[in-house]
PDB file of N, CA and C in Angstrom:
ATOM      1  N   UNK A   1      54.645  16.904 -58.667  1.00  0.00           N
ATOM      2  CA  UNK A   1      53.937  16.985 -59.499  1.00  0.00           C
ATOM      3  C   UNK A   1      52.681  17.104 -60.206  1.00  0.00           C
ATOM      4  N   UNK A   2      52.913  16.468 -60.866  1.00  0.00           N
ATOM      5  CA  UNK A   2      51.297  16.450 -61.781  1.00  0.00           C
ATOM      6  C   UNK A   2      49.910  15.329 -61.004  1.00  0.00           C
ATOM      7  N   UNK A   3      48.913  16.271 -61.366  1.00  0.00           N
ATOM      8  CA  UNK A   3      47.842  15.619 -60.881  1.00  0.00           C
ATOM      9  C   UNK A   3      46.771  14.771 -62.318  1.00  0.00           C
ATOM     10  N   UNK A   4      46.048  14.095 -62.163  1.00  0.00           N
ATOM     11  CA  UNK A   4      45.011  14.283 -62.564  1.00  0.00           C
ATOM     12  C   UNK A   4      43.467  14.289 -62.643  1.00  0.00           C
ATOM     13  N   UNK A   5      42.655  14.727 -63.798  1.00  0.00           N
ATOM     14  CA  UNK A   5      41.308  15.197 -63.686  1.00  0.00           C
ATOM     15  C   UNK A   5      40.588  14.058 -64.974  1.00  0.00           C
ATOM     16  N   UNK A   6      39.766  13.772 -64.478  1.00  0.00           N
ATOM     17  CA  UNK A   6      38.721  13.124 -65.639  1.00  0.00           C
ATOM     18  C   UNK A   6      37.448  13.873 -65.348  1.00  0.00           C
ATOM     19  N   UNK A   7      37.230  14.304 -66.519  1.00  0.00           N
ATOM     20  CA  UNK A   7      35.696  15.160 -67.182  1.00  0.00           C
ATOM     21  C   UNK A   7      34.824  14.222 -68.284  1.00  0.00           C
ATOM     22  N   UNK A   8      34.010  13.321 -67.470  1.00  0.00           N
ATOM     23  CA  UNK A   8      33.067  12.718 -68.145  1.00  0.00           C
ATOM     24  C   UNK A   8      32.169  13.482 -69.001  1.00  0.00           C
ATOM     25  N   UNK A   9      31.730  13.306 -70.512  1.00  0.00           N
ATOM     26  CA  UNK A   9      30.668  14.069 -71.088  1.00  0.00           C
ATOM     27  C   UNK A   9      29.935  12.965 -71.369  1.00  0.00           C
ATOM     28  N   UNK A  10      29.494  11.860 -70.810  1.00  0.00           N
ATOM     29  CA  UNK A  10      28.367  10.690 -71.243  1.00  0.00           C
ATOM     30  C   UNK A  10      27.217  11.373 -70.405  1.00  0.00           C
ATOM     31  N   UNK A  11      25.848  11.448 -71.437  1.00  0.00           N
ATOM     32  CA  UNK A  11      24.508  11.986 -70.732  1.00  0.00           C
ATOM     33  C   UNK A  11      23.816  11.326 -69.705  1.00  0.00           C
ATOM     34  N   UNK A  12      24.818   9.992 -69.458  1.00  0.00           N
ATOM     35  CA  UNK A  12      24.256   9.151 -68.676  1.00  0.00           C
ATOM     36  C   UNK A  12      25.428   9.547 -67.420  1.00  0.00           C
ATOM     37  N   UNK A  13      26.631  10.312 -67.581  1.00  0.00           N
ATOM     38  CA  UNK A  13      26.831  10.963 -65.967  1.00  0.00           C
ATOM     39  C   UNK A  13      27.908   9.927 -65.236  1.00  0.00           C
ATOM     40  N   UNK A  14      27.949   9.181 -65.899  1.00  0.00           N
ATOM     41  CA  UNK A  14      28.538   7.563 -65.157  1.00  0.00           C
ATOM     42  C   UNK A  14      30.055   7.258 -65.349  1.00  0.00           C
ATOM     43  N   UNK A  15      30.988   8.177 -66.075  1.00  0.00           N
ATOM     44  CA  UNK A  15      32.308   8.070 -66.778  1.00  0.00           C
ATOM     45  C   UNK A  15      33.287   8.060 -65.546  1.00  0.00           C
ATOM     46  N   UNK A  16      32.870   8.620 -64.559  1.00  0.00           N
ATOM     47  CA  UNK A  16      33.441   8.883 -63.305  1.00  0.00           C
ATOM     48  C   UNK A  16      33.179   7.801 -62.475  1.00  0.00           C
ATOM     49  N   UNK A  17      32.298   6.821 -62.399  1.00  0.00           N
ATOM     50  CA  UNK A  17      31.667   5.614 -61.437  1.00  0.00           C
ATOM     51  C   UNK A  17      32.515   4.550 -60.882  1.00  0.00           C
ATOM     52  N   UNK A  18      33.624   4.471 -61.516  1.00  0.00           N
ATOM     53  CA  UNK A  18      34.390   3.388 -60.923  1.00  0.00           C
ATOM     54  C   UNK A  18      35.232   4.142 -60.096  1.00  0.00           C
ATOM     55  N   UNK A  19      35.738   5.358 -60.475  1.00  0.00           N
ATOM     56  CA  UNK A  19      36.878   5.787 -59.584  1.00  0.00           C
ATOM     57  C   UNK A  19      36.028   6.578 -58.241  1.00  0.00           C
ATOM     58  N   UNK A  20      35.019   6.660 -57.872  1.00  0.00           N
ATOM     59  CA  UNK A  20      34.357   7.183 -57.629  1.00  0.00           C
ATOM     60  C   UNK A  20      33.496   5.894 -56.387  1.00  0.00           C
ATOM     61  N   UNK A  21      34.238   4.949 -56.314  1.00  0.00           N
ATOM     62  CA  UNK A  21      33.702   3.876 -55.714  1.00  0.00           C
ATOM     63  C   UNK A  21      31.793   3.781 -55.863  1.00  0.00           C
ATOM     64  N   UNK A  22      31.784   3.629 -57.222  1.00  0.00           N
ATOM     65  CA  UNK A  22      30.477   2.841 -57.745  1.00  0.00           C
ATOM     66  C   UNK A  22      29.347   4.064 -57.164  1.00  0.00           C
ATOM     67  N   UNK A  23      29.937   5.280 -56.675  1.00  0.00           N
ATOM     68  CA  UNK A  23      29.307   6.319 -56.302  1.00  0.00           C
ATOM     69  C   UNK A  23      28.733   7.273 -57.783  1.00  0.00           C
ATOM     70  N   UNK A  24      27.282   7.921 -57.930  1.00  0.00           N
ATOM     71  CA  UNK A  24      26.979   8.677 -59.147  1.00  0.00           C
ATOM     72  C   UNK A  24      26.993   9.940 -59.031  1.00  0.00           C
ATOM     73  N   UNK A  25      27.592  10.569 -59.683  1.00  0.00           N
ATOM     74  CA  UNK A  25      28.253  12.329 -59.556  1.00  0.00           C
ATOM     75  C   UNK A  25      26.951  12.746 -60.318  1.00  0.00           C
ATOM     76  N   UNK A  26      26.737  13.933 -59.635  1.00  0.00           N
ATOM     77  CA  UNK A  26      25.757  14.432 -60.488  1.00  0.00           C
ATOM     78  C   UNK A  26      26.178  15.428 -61.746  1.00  0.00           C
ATOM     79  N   UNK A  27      25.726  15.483 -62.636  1.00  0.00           N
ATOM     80  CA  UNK A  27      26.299  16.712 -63.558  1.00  0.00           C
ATOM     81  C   UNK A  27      26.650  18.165 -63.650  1.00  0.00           C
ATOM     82  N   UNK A  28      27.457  19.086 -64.528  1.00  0.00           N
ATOM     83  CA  UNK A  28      27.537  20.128 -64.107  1.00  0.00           C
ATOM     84  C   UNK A  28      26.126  20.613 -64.532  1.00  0.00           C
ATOM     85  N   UNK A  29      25.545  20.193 -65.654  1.00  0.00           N
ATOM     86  CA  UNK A  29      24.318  20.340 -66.421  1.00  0.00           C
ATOM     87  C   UNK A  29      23.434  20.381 -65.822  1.00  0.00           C
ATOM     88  N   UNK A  30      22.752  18.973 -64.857  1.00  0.00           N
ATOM     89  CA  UNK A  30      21.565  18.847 -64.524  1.00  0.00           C
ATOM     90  C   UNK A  30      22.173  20.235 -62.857  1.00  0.00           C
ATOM     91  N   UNK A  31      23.438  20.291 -62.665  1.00  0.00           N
ATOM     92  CA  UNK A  31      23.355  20.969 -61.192  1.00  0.00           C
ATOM     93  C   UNK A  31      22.731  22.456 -61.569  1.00  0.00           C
ATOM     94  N   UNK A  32      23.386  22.545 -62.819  1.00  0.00           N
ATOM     95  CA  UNK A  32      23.249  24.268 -63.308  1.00  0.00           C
ATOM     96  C   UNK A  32      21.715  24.446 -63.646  1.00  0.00           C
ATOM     97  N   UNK A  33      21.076  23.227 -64.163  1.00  0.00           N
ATOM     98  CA  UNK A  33      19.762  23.815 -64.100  1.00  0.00           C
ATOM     99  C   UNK A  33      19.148  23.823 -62.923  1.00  0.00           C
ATOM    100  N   UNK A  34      19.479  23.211 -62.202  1.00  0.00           N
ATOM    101  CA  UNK A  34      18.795  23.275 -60.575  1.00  0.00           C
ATOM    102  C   UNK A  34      19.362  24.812 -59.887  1.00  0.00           C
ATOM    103  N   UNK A  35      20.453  25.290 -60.222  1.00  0.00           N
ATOM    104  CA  UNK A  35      20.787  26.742 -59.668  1.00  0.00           C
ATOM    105  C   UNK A  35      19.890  27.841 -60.533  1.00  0.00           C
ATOM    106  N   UNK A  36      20.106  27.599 -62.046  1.00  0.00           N
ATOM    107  CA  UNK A  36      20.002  29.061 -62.984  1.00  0.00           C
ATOM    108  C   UNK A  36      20.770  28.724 -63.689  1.00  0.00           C
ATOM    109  N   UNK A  37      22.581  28.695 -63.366  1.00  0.00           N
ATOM    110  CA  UNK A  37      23.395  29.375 -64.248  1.00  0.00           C
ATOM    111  C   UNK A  37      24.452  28.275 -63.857  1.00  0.00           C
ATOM    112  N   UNK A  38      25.460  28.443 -64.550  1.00  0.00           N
ATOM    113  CA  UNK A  38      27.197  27.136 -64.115  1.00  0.00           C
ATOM    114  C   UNK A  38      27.456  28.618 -63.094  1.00  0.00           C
ATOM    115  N   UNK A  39      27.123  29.900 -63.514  1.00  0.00           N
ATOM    116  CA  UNK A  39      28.005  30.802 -62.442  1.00  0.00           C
ATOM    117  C   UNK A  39      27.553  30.889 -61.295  1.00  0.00           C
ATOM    118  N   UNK A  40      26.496  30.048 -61.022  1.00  0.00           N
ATOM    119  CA  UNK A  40      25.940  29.698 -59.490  1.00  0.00           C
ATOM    120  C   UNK A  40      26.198  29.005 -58.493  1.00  0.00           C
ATOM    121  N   UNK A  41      27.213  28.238 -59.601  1.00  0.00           N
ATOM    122  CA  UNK A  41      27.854  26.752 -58.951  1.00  0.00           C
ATOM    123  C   UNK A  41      29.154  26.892 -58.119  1.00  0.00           C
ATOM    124  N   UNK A  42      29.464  26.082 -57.205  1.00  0.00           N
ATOM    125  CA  UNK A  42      30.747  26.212 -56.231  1.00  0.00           C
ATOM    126  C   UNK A  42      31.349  24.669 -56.967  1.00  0.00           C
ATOM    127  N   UNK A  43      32.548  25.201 -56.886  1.00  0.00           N
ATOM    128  CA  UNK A  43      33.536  24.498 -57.520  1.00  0.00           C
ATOM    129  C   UNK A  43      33.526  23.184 -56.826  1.00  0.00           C
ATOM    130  N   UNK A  44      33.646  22.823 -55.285  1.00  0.00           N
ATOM    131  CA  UNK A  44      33.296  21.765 -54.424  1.00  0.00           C
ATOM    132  C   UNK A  44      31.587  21.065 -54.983  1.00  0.00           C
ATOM    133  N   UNK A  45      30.846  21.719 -55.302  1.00  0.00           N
ATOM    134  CA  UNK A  45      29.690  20.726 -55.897  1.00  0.00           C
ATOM    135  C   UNK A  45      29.871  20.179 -57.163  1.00  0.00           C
ATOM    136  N   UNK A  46      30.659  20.728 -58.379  1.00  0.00           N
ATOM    137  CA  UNK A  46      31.356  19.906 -59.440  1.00  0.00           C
ATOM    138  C   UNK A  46      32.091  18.791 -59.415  1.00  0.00           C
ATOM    139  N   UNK A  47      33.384  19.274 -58.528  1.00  0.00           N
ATOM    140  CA  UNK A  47      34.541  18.278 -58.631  1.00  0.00           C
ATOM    141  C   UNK A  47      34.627  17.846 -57.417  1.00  0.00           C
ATOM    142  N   UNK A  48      34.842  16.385 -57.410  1.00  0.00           N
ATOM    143  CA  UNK A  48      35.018  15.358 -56.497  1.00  0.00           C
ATOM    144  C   UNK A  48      36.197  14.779 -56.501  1.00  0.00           C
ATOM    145  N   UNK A  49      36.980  14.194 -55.257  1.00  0.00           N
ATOM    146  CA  UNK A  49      37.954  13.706 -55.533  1.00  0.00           C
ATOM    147  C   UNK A  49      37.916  12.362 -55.502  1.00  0.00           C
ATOM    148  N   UNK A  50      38.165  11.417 -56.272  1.00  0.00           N
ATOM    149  CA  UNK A  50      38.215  10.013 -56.206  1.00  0.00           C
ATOM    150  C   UNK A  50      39.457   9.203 -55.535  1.00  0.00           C
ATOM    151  N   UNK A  51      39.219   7.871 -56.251  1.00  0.00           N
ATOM    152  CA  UNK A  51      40.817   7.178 -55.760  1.00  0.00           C
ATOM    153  C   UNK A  51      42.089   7.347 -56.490  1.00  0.00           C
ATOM    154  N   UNK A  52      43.117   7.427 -55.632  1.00  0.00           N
ATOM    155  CA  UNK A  52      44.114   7.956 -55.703  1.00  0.00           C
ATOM    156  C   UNK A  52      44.368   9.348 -55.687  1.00  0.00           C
ATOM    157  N   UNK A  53      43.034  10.048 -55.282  1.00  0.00           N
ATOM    158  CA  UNK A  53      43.030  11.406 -55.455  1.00  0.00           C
ATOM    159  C   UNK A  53      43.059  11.976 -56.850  1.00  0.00           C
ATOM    160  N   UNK A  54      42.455  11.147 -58.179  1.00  0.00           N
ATOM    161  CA  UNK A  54      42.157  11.831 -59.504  1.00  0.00           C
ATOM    162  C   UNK A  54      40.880  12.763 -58.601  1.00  0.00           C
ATOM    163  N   UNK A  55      40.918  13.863 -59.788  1.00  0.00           N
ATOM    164  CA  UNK A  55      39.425  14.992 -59.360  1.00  0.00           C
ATOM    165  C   UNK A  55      38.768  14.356 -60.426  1.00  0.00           C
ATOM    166  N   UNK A  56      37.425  14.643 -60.260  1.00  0.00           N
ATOM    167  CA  UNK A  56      36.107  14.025 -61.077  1.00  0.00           C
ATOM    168  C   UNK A  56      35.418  14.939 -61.406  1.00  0.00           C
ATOM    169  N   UNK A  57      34.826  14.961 -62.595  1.00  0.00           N
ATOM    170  CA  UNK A  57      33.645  16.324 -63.013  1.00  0.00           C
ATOM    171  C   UNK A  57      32.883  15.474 -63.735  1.00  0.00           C
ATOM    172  N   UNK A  58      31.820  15.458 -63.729  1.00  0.00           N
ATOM    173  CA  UNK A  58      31.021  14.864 -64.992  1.00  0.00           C
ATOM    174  C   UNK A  58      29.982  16.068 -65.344  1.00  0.00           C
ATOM    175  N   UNK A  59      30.279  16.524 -66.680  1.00  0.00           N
ATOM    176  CA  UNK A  59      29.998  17.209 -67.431  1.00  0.00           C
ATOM    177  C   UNK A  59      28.280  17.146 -67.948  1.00  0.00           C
ATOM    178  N   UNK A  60      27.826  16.333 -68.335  1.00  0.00           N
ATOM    179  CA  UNK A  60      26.924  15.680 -68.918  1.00  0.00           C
ATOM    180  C   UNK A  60      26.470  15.908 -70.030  1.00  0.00           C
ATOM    181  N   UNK A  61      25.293  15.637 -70.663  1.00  0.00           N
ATOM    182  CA  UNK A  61      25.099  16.236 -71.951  1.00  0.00           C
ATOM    183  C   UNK A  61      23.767  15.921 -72.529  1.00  0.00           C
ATOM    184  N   UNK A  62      23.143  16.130 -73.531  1.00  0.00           N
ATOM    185  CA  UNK A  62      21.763  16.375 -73.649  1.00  0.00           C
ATOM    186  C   UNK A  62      21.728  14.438 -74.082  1.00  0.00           C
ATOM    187  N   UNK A  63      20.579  14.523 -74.306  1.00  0.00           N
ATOM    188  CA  UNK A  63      19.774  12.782 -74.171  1.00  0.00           C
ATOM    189  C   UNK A  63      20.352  12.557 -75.437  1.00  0.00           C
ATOM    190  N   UNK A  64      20.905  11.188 -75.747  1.00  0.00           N
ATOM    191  CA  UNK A  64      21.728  10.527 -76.581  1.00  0.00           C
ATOM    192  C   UNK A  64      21.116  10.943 -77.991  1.00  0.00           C
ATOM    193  N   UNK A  65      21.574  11.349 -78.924  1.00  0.00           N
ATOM    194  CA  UNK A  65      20.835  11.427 -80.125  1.00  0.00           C
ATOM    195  C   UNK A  65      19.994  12.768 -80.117  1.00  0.00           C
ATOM    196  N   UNK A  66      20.008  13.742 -79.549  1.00  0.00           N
ATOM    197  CA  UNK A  66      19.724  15.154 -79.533  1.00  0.00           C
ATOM    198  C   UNK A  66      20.853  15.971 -79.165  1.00  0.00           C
ATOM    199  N   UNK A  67      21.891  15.990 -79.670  1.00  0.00           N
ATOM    200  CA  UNK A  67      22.241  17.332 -79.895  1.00  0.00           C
ATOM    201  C   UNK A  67      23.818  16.718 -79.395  1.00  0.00           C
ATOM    202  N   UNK A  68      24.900  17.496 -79.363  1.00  0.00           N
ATOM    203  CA  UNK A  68      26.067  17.596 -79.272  1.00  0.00           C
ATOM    204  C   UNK A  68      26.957  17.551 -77.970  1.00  0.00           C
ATOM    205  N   UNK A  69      27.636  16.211 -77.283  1.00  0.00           N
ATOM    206  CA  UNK A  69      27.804  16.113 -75.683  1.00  0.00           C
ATOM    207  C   UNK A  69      28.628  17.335 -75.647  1.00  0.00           C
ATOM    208  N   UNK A  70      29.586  17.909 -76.858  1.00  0.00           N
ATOM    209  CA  UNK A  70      30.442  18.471 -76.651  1.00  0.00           C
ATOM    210  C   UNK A  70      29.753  19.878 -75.776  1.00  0.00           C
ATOM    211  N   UNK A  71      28.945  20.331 -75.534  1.00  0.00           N
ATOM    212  CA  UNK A  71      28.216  21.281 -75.296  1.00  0.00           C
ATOM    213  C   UNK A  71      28.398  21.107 -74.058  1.00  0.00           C
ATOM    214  N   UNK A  72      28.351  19.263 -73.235  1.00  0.00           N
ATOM    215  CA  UNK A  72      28.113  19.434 -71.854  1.00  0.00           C
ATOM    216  C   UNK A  72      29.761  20.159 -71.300  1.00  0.00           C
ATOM    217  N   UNK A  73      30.504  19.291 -72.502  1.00  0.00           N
ATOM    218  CA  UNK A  73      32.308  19.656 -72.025  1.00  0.00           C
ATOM    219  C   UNK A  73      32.167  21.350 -71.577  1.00  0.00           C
ATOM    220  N   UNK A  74      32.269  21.753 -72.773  1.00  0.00           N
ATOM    221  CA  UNK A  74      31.860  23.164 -73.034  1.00  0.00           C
ATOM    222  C   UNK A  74      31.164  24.177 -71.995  1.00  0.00           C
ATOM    223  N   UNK A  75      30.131  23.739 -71.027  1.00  0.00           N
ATOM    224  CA  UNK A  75      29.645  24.197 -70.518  1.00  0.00           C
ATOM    225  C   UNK A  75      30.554  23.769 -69.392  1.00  0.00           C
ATOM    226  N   UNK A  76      31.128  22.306 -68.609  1.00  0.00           N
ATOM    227  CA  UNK A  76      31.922  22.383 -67.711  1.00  0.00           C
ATOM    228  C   UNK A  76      32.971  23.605 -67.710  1.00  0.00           C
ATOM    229  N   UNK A  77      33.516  23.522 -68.500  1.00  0.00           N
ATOM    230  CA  UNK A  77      35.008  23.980 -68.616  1.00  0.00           C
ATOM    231  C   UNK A  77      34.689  25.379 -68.137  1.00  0.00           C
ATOM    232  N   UNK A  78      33.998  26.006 -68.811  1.00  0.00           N
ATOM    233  CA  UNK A  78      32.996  27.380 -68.612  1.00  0.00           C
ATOM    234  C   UNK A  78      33.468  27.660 -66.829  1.00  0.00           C
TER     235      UNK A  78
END
């Protein structure tokens, strides 16, 4: 069956941290600005697999109170 995925959009990156054994994922956001583009990115530097084998993405999103996390979703999913 079925698997599942958690896609953190907190700008703080951290939604993923427990399953993730207290480990910090970096974002698709801050990775894509370090490439150029999300189309620069390899799918293995996004998603991580945690415990029990959920996959992990943390999305991220602009600094709390500027602008819309949905953007970081948005840009993951991308």
């Amino acid at each position: 069956g079925k698997k599942v995925m958690i896609v953190g959009c907190d700008p703080k990156a951290d939604s993923t941290r427990l399953i993730l054994h207290s480990k910090a994922q970096t974002s698709v956001i801050q990775l894509a600005a370090e490439k150029g583009s999300v189309e620069d990115l390899e799918l293995d530097e996004v998603l991580v697999e945690g415990q029990w084998g959920i996959k992990c993405v943390e999305s991220g999103g602009p600094e709390p109170g500027v602008g819309c996390a949905g953007r970081g979703v948005i840009t993951s999913i991308s």
